[in-house]
Protein backbone atom coordinates (compact mmCIF):
# COMPACT_ATOMS: atom_id res chain seq x y z
CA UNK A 1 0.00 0.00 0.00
CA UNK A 2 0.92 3.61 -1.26
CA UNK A 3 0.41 6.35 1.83
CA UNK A 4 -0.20 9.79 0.55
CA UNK A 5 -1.24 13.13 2.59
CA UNK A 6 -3.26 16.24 0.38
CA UNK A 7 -1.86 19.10 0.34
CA UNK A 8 -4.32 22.24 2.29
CA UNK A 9 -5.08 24.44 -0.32
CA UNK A 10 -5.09 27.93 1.95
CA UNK A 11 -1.81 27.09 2.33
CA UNK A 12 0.88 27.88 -0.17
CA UNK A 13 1.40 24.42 -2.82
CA UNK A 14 5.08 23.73 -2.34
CA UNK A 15 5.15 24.32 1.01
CA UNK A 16 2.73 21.64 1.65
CA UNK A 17 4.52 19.22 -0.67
CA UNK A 18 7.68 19.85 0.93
CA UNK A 19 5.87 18.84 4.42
CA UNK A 20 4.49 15.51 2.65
CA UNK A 21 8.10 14.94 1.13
CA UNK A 22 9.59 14.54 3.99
CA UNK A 23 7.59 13.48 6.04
CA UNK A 24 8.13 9.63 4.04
CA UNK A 25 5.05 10.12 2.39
CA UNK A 26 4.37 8.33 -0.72
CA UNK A 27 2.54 10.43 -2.48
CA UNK A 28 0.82 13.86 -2.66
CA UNK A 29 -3.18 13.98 -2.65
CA UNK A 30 -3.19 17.18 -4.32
CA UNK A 31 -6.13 19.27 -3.63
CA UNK A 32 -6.75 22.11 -6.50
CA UNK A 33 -9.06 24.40 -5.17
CA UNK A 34 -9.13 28.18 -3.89
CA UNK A 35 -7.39 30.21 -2.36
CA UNK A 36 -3.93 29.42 -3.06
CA UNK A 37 -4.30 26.08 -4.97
CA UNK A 38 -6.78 27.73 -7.62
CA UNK A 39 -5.51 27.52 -11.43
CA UNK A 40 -5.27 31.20 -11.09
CA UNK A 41 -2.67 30.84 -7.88
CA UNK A 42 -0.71 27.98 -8.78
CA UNK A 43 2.55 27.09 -11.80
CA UNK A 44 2.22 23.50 -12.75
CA UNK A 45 5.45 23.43 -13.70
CA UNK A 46 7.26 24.01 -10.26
CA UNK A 47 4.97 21.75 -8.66
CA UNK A 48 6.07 19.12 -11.17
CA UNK A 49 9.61 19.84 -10.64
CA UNK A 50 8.78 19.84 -6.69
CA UNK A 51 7.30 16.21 -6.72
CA UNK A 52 9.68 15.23 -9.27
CA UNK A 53 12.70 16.18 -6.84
CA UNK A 54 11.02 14.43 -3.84
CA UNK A 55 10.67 11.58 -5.81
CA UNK A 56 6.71 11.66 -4.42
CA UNK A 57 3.98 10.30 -7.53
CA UNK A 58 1.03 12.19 -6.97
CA UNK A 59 -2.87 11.95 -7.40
CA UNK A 60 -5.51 14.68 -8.30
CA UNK A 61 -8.54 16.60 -6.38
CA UNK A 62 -10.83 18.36 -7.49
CA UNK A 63 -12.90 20.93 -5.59
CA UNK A 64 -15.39 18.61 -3.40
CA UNK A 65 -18.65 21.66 -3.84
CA UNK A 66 -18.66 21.60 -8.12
CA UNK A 67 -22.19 21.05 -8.89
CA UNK A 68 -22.47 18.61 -11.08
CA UNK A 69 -26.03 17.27 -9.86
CA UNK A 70 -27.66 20.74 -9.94
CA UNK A 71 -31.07 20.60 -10.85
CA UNK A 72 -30.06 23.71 -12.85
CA UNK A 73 -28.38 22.69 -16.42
CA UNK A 74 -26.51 26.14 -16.53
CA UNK A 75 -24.87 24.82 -13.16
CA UNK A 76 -23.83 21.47 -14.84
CA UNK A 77 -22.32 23.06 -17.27
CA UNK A 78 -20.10 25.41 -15.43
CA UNK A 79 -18.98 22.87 -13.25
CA UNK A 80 -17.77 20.82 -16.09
CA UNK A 81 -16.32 23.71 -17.43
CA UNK A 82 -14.39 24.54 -14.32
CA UNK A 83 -13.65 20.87 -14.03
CA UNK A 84 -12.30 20.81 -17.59
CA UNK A 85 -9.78 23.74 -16.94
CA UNK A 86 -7.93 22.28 -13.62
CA UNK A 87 -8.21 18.63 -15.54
CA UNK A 88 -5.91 20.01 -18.26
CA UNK A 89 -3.40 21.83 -14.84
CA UNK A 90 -3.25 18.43 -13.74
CA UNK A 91 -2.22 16.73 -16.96
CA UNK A 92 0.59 19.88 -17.23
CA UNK A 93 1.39 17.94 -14.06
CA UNK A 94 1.48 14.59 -14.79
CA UNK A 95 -1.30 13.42 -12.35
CA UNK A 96 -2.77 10.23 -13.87
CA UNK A 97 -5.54 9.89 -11.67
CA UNK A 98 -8.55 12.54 -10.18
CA UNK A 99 -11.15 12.48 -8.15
CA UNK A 100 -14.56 14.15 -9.20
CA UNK A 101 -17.48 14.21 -6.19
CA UNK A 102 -20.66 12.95 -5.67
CA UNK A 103 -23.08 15.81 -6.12
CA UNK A 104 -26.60 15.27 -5.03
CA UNK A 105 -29.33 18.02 -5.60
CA UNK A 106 -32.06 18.88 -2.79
CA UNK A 107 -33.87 16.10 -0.91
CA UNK A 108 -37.56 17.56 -2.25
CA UNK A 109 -36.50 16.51 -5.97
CA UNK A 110 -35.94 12.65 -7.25
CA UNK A 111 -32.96 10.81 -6.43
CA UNK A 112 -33.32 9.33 -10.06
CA UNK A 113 -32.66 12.75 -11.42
CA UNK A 114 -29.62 13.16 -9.04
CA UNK A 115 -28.20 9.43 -10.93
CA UNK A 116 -29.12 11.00 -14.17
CA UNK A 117 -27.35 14.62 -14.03
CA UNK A 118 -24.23 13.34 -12.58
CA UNK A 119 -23.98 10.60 -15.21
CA UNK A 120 -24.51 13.53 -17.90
CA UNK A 121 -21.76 15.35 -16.48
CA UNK A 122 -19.76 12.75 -15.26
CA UNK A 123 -20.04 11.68 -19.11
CA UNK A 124 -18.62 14.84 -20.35
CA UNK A 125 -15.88 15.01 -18.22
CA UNK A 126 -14.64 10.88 -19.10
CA UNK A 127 -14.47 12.78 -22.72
CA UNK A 128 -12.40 14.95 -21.17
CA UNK A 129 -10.12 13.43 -19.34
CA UNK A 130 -9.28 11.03 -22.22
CA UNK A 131 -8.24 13.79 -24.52
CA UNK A 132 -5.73 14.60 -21.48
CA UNK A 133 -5.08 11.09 -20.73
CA UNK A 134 -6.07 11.16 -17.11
CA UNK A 135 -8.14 8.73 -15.23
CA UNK A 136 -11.63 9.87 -13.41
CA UNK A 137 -12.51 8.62 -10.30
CA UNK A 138 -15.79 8.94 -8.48
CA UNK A 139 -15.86 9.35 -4.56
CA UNK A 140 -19.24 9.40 -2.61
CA UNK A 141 -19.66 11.61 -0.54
CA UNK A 142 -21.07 12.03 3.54
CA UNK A 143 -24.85 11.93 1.98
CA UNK A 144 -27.69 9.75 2.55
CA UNK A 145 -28.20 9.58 -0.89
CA UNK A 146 -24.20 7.87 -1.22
CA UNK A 147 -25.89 4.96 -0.57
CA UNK A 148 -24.37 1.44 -2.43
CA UNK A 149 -27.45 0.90 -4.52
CA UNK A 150 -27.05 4.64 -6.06
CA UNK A 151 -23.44 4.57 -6.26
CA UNK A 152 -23.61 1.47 -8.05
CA UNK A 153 -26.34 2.88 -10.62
CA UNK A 154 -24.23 5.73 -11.61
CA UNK A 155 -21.10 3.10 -11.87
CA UNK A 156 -23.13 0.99 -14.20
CA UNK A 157 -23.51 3.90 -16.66
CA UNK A 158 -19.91 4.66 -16.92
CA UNK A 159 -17.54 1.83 -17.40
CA UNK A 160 -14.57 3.68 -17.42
CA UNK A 161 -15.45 5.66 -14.51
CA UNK A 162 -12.97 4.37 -11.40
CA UNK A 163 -14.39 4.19 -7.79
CA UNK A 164 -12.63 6.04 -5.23
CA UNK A 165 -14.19 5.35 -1.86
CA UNK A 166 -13.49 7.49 1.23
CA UNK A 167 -13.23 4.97 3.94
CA UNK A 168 -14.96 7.59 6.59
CA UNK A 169 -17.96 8.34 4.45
CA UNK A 170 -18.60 4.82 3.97
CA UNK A 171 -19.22 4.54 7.66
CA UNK A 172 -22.26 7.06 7.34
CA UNK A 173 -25.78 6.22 7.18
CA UNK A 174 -25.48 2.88 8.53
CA UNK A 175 -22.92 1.65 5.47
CA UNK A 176 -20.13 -0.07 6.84
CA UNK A 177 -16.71 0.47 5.22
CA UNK A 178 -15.74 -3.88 4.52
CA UNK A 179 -18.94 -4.43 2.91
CA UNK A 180 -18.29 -0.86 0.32
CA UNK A 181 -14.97 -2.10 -0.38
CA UNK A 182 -16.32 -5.92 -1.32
CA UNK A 183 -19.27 -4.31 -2.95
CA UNK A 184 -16.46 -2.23 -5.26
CA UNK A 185 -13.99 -3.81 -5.29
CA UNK A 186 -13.63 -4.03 -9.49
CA UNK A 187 -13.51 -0.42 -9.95
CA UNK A 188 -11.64 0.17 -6.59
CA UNK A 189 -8.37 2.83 -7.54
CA UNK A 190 -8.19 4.71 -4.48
CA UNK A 191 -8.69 5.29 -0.80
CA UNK A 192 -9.53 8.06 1.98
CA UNK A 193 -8.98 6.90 5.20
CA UNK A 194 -9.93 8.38 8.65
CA UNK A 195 -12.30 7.84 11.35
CA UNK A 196 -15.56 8.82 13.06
CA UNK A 197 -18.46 7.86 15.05
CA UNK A 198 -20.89 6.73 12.23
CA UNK A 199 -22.68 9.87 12.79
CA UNK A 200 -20.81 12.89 11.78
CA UNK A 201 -17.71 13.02 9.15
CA UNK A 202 -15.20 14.16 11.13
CA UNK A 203 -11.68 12.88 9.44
CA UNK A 204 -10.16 11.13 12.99
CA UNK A 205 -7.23 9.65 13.02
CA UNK A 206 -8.06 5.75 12.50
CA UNK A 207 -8.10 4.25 16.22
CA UNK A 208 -10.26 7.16 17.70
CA UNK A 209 -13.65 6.50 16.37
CA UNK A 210 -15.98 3.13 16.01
CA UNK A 211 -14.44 2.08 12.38
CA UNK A 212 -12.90 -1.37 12.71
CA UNK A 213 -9.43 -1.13 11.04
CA UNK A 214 -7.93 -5.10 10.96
CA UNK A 215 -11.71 -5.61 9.63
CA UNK A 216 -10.36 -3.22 6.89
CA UNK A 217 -7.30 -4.44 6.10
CA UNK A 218 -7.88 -7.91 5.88
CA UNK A 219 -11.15 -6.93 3.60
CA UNK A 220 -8.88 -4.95 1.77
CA UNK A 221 -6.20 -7.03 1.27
CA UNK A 222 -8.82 -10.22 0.69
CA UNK A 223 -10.04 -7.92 -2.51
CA UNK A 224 -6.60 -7.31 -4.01
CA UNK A 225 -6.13 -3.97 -2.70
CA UNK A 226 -2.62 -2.40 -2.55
CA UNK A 227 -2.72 0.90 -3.88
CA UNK A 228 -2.68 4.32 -3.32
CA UNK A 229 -4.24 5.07 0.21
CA UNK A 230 -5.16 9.12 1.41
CA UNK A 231 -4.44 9.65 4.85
CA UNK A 232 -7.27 12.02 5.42
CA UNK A 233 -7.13 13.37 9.20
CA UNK A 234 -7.44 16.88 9.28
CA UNK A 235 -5.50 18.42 12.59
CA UNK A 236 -3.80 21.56 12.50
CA UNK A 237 -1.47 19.19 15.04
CA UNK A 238 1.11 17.25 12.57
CA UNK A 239 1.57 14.52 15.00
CA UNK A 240 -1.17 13.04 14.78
CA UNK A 241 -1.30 12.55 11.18
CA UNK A 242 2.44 10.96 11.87
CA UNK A 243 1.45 8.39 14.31
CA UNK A 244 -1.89 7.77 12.40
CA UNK A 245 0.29 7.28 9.53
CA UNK A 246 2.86 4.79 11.68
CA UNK A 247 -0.41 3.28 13.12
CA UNK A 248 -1.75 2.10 9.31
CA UNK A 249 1.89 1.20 7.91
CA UNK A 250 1.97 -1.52 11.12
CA UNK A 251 -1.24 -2.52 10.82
CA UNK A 252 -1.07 -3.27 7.18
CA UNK A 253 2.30 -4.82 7.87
């Protein structure tokens, strides 16, 4: 397994990736978003040559809040436009891989319209990203409506769409994070991992909330899984993302 860390995008790019370099982090999650990690604030080309001299591979973000399930069509399109700009910074990069978000529109309208307007999108940016020869993965998000069934459905439209699952979210809702990673494990191409309660997402280090870790691993490693993993916990405290990270590399071990 391949341990990354994202970068915080209000804080300056190669800072961060110098933190994750060395820091013996595999890779960088890199998160392209505002304020300073906007196409507009960033040059692709030193933060090539910064993961290239750290020797760190790297996989792509994009902004979690693009709407690509607005009920609103002129929303759709924007967000694939705005997608389609920071898919071609990250191909400047050389990130083979990013993550686009489940977007689900208000609970008063149909779920079924949700599936459909995200597969419309989501169909327009696969286009995309294989003119630029990166890879789209789909995360679900900390929704109700990120349920396996739907998640599934909007899979089943898009065969080259990859399945990134955030190992947190799937422990929402009553899901349960071994029987997500069985149920996708065929289009499984990356992980977030971090901890909660089952009620609230709140990106723990693994160990402090009720998700069952050696359940994970061995489901994990029962499927086939050994690639790139996002270490997830969000603490302005640096230590505890190094001993969660210490705490994963022996468990896996």
């Amino acid at each position: 397994m391949k341990i990354g860390f994202p970068n915080n995008p209000r804080n300056d790019v190669l800072a961060e990736i110098e933190w994750i370099g060395q820091h013996g982090f595999d890779f960088v999650d890199l998160f392209l978003e505002p304020d300073r990690a906007s196409v507009e604030a960033i040059e692709p080309a030193r933060i090539r040559g910064a993961l290239g001299g750290l020797g760190l591979e790297a996989v792509g973000h994009l902004a979690y809040y693009l709407p690509i399930g607005s009920p609103l069509p002129q929303l759709r399109r924007a967000a694939v436009g705005t997608a389609r700009e920071y898919l071609a910074v990250f191909a400047r990069i050389g990130v083979p891989a990013v993550t686009v978000h489940a977007n689900w529109p208000p609970h008063f309208l149909a779920t079924s319209d949700g599936i459909r307007w995200q597969v419309e999108s989501l169909r327009d940016l696969l286009d995309v990203a294989a003119e630029l020869k990166v890879r789209l993965m789909y995360e679900p998000v900390d929704t109700a409506s990120d349920s396996p069934e739907n998640v599934e459905a909007i899979l089943g439209e898009l065969p080259n769409l990859l399945c990134h699952l955030d190992l947190g979210h799937c422990n929402l809702y009553g899901r349960k994070p071994v029987e997500m990673i069985r149920r996708f494990a065929g289009r499984l191409h990356h992980l977030h991992l971090h901890d909660n309660n089952g009620r609230a997402d709140l990106h723990l280090p693994p160990g402090t909330g009720n998700i069952d870790w050696p359940a994970v691993v061995r489901a994990l490693k029962s499927v086939g899984y050994d690639g790139t993993t996002t270490l997830e916990v969000f603490s302005r405290d640096k230590d505890y993302v190094l001993l969660a990270k210490r705490k994963i590399e022996q468990l896996w071990a």
